[in-house]
N, C-alpha and C. Protein backbone atom coordinates (compact mmCIF):
# COMPACT_ATOMS: atom_id res chain seq x y z
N UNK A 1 83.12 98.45 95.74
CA UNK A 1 84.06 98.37 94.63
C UNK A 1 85.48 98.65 95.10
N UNK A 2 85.57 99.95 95.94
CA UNK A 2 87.04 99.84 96.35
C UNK A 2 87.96 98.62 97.16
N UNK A 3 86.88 97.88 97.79
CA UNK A 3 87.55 96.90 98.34
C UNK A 3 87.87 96.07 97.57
N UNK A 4 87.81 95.73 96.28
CA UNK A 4 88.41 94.88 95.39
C UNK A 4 89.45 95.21 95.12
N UNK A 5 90.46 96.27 95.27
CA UNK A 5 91.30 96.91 95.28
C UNK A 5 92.68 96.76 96.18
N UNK A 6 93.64 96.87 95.82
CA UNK A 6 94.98 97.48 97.00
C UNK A 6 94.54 97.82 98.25
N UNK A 7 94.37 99.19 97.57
CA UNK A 7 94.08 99.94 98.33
C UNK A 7 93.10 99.98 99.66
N UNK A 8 91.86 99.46 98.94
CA UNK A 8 90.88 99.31 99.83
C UNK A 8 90.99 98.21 100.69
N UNK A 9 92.10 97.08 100.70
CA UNK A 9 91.95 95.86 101.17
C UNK A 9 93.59 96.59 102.44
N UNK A 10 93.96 97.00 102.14
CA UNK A 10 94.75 97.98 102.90
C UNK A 10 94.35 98.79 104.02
N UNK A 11 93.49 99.74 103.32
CA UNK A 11 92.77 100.54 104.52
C UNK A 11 91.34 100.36 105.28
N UNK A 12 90.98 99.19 104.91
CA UNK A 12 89.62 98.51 105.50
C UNK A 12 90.69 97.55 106.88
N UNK A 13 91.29 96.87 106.36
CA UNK A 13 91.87 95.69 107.16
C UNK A 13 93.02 96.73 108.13
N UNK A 14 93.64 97.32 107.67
CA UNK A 14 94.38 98.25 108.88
C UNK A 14 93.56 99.14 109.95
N UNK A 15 92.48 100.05 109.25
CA UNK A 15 91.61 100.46 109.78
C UNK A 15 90.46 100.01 110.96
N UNK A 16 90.40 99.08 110.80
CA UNK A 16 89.43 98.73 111.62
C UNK A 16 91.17 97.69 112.57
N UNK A 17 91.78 97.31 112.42
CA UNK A 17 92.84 96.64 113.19
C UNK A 17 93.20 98.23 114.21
N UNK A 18 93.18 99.10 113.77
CA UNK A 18 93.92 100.12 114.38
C UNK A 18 92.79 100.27 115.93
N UNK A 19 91.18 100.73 114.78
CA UNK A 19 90.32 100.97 115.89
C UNK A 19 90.28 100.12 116.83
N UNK A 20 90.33 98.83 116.73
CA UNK A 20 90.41 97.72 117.55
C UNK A 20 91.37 97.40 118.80
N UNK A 21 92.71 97.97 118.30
CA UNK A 21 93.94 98.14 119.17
C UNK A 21 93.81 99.11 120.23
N UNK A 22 92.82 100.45 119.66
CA UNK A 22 92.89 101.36 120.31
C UNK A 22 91.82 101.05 121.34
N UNK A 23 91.05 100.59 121.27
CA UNK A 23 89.64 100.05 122.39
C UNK A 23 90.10 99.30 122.91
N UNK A 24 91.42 97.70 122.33
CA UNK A 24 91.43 97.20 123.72
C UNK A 24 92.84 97.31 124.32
N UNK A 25 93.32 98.65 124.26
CA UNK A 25 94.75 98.79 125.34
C UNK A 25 94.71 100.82 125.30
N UNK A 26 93.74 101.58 124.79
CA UNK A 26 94.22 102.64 125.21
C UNK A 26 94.84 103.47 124.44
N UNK A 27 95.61 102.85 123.49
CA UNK A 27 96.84 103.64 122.88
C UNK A 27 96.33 103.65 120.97
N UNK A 28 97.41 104.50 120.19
CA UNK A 28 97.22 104.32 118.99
C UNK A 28 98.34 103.70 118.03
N UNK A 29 98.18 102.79 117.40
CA UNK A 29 99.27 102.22 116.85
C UNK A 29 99.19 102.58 115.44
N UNK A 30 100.54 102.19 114.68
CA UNK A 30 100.67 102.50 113.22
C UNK A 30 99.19 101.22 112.48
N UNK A 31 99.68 101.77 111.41
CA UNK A 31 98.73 100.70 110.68
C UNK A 31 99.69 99.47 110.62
N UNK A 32 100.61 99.07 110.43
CA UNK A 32 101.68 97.54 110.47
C UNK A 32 101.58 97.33 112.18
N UNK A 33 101.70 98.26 112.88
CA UNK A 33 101.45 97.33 114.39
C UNK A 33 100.15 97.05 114.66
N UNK A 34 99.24 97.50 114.18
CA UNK A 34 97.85 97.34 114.24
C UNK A 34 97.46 96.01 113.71
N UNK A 35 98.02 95.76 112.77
CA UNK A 35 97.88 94.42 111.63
C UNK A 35 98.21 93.57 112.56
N UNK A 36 100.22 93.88 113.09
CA UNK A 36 100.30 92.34 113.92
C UNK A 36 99.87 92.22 114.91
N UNK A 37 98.83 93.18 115.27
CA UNK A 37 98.02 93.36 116.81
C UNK A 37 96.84 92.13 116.61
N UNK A 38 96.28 92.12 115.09
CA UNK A 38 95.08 91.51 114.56
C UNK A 38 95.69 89.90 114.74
N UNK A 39 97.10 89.82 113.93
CA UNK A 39 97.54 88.59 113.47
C UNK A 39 97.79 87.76 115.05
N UNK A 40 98.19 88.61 116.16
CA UNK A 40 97.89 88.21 117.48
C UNK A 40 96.64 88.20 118.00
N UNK A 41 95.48 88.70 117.91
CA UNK A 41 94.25 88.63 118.10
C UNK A 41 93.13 88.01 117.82
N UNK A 42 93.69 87.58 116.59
CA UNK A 42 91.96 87.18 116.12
C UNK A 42 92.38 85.89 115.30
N UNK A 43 91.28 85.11 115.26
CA UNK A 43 91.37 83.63 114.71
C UNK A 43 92.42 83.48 113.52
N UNK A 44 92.92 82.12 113.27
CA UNK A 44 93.89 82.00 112.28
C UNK A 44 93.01 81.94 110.62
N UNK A 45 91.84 82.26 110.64
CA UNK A 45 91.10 82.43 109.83
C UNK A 45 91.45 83.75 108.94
N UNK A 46 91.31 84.64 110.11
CA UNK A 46 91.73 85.65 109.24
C UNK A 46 93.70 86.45 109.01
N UNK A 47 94.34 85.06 109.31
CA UNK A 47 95.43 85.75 108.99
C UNK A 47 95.55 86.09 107.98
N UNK A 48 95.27 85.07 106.74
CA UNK A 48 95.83 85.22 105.65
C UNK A 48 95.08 87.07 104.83
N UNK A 49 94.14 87.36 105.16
CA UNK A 49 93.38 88.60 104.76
C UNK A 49 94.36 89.37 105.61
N UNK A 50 94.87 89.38 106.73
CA UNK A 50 95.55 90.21 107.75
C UNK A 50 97.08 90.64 106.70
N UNK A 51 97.71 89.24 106.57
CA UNK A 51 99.07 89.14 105.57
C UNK A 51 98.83 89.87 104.54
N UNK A 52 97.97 89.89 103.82
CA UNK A 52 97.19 90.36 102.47
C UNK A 52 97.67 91.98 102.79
N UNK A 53 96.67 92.28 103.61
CA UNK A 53 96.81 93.87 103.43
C UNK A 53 98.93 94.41 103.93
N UNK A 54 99.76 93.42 105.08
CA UNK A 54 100.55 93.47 105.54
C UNK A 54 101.29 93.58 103.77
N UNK A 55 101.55 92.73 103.01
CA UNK A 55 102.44 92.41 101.93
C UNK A 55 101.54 93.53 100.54
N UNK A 56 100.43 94.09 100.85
CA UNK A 56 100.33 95.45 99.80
C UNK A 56 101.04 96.41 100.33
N UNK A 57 100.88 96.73 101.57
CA UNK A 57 101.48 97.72 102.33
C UNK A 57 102.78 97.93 102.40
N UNK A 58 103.77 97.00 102.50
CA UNK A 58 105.23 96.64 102.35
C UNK A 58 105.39 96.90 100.53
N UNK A 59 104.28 96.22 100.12
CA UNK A 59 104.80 96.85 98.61
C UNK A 59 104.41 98.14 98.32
N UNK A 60 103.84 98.83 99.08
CA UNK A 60 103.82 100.36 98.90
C UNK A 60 102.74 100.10 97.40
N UNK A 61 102.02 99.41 96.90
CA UNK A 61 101.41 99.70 95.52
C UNK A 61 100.17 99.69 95.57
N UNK A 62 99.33 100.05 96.97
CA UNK A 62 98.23 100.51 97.07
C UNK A 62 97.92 101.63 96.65
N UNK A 63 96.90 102.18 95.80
CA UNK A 63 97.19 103.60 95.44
C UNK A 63 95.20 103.81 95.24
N UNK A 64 95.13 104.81 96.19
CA UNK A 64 93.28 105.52 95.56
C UNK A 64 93.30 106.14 94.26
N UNK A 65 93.50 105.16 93.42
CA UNK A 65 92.87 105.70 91.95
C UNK A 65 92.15 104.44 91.27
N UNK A 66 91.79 105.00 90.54
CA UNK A 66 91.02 103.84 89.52
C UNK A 66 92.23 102.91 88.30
N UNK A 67 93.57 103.16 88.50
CA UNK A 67 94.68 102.80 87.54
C UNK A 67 95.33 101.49 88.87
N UNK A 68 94.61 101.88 90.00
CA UNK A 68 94.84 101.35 91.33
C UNK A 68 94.54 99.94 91.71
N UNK A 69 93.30 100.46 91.26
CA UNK A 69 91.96 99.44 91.44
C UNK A 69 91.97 98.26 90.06
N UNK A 70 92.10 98.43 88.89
CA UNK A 70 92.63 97.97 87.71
C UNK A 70 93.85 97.22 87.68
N UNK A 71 94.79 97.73 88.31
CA UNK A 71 95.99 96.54 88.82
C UNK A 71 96.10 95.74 89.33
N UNK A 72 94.56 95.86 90.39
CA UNK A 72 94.61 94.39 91.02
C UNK A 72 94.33 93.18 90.78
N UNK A 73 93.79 93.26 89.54
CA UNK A 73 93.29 92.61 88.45
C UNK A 73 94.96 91.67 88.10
N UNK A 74 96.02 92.71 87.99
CA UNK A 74 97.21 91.71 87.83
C UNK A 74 97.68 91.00 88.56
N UNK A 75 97.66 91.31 90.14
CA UNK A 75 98.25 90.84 91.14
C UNK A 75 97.92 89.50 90.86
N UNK A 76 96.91 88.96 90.44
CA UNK A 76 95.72 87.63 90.74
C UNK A 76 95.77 86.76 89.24
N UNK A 77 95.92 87.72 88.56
CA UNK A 77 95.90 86.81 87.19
C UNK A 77 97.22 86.90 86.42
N UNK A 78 98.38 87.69 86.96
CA UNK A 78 99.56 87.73 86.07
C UNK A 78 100.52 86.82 86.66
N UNK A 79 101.51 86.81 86.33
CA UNK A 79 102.50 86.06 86.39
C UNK A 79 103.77 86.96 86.74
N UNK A 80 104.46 86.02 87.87
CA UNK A 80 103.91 85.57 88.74
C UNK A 80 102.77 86.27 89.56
N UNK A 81 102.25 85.37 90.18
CA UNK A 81 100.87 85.77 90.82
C UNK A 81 101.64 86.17 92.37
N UNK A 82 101.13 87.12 92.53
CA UNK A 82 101.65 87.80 94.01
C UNK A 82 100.54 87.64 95.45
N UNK A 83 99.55 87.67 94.83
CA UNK A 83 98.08 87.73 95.79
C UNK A 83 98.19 86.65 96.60
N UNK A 84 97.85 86.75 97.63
CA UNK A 84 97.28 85.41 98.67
C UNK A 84 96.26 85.34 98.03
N UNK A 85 95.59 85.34 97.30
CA UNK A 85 94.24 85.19 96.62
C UNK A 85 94.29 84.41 95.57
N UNK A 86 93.11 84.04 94.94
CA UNK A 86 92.64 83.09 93.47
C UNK A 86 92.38 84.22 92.84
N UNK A 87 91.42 85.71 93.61
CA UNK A 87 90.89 86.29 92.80
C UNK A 87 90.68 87.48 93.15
N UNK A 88 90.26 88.47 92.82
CA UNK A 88 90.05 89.66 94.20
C UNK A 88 89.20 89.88 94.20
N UNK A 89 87.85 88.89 93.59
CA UNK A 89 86.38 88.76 94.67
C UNK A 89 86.63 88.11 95.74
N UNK A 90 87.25 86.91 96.03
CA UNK A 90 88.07 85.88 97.52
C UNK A 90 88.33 87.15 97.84
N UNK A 91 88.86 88.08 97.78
CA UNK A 91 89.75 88.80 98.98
C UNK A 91 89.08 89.91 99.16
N UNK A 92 87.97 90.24 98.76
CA UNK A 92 87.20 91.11 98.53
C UNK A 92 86.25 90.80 99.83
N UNK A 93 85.62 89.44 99.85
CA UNK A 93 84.69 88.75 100.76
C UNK A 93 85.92 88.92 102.00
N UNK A 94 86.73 88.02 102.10
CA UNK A 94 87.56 88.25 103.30
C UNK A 94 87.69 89.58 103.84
N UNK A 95 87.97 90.20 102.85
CA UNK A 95 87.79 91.90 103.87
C UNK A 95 86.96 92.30 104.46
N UNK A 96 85.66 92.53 103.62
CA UNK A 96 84.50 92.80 104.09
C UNK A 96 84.05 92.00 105.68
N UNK A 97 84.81 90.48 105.42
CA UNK A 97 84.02 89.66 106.54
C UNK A 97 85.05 89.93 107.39
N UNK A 98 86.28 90.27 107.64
CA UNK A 98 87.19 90.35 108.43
C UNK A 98 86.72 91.83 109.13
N UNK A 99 86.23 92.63 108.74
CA UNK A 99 85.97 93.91 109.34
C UNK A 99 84.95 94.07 109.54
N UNK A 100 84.03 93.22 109.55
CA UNK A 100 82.72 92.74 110.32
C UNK A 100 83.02 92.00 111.36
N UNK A 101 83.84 91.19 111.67
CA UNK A 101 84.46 90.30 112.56
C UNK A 101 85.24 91.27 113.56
N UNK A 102 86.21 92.11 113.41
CA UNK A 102 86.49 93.09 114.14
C UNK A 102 85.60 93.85 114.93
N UNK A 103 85.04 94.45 114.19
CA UNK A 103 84.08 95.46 114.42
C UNK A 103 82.86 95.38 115.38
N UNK A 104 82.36 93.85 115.58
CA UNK A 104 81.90 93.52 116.66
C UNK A 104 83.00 93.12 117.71
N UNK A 105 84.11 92.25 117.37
CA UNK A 105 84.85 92.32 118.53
C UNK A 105 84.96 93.72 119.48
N UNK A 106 84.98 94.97 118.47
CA UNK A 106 85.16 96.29 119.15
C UNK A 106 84.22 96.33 119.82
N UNK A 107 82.88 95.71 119.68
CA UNK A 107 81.67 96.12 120.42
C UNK A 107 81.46 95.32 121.61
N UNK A 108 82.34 94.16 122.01
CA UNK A 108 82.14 93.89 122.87
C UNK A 108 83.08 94.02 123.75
N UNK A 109 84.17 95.05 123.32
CA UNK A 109 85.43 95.40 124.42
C UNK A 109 84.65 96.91 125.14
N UNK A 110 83.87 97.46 124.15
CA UNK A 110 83.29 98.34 124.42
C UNK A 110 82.43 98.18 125.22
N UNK A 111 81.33 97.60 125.05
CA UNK A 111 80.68 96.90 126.58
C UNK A 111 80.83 96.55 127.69
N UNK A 112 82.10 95.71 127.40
CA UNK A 112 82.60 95.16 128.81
C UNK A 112 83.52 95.85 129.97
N UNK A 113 83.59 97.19 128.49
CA UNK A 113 84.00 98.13 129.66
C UNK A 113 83.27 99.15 130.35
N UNK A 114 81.54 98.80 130.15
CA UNK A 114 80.66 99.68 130.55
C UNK A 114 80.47 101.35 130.12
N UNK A 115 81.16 101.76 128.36
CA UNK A 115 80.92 102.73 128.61
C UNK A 115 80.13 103.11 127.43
N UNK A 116 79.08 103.67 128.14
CA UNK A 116 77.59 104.11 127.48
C UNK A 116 77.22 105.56 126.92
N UNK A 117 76.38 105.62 126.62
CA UNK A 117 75.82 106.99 126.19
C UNK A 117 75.99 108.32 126.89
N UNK A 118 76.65 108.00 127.85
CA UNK A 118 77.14 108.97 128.86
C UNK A 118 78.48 109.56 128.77
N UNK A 119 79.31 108.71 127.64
CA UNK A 119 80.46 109.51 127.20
C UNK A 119 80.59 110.46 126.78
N UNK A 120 79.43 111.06 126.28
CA UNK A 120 79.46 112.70 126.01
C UNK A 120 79.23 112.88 124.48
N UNK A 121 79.19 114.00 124.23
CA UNK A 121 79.13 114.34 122.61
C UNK A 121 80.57 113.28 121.56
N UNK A 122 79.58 113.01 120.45
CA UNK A 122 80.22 112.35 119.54
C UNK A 122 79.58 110.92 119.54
N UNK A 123 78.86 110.22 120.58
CA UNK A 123 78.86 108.70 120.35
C UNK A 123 76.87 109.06 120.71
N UNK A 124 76.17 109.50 119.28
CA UNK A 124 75.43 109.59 119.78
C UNK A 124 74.44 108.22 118.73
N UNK A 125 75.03 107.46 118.32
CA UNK A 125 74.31 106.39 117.55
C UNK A 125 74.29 105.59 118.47
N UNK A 126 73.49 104.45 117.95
CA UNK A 126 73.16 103.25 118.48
C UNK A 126 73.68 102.00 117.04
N UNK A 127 75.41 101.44 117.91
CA UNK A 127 75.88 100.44 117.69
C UNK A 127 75.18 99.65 116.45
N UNK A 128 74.15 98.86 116.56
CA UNK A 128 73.56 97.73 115.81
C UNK A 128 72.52 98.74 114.75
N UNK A 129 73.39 98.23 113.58
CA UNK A 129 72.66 98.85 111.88
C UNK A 129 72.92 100.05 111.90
N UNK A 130 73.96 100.86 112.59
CA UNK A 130 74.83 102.08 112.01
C UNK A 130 75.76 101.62 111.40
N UNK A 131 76.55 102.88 110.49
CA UNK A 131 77.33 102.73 109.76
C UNK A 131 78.64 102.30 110.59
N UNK A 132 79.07 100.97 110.13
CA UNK A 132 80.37 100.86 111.12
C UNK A 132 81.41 101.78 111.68
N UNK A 133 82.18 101.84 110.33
CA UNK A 133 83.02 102.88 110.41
C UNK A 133 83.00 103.92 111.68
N UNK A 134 81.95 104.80 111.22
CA UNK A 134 81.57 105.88 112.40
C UNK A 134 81.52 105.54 113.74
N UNK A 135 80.95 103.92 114.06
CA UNK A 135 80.60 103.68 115.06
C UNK A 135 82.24 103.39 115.74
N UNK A 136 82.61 103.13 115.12
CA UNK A 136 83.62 101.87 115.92
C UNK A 136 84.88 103.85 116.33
N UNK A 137 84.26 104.43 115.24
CA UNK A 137 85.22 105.65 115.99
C UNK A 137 84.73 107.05 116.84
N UNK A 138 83.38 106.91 117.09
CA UNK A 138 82.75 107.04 118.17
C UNK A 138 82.75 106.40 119.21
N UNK A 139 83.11 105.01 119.25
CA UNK A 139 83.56 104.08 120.14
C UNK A 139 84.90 104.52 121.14
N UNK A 140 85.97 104.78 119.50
CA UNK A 140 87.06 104.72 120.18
C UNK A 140 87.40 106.28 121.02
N UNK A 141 86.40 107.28 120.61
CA UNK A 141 86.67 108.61 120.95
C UNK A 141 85.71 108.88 122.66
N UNK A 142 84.35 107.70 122.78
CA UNK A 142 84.36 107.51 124.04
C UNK A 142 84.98 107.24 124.57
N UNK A 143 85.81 106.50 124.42
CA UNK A 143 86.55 105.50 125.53
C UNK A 143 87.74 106.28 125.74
N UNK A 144 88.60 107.18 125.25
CA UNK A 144 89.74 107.88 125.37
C UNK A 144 89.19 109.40 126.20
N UNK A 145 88.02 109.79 125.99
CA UNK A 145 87.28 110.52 126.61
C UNK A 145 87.18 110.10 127.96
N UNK A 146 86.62 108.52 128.02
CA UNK A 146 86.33 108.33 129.54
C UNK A 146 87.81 107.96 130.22
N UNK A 147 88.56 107.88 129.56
CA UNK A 147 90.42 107.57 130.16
C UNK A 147 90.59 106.55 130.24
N UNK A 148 89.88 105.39 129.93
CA UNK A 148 90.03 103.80 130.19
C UNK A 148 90.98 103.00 128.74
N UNK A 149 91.91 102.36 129.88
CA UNK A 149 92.48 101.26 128.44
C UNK A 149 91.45 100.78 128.05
């Protein structure tokens, strides 16, 4: 439900752009350099979901409340219409699929940099049918652990 939201289409799509930045160079970026890290990274498929969260964020009118979540309802159906969207089920699916799309990308920067279960406390799941989220920042807390961009 929150991802139908500002908010949630904000901090799903920055969030996982951030973890992503940080697995493949090392470093931590804001959430807007993280975005144009994505909008340089990843298929032109998902720009427009990338722009999406970029132009809530610039409007500052993402907000975690339920008065939040209810507004987005205007973005899409008022006038003028502001949304890259028809609807904020469309942008709802794009998020979700855009940070599934990441999120394995993370898994295979993570691989290819060979670092395994041997990173130490914190990465003690197994990747495939854990909760993303966790994973991808167990990911990123191996890999800064083992010192590798």
């Amino acid at each position: 439900m929150t991802s139908l939201g500002a908010y949630g289409t904000v901090w799903v799509v920055t969030g996982v752009s951030r973890l992503h930045y940080t697995l493949a160079t090392g470093e931590i970026a804001s959430k807007t350099d993280a975005a144009l890290h994505a909008l340089e990274t990843f298929p032109e498929r998902w720009h427009r979901v990338v722009n999406e969260a970029l132009r809530l964020r610039q409007d500052d009118s993402a907000q975690p409340s339920f008065a939040g979540l209810v507004s987005c309802f205007g973005e899409h159906f008022g006038t003028p219409r502001r949304s890259l969207y028809g609807s904020p089920f469309e942008r709802r699916r794009d998020v979700l699929e855009f940070a599934g799309h990441v999120i394995v990308a993370g898994h295979r920067l993570f691989q290819a940099r060979g670092i395994d279960r041997e990173a130490g406390p914190g990465y003690e799941c197994d990747p495939v049918g854990a909760e993303p989220g966790g994973v991808m920042l167990a990911l990123t807390l191996a890999l800064l652990r083992k010192g590798r961009p």
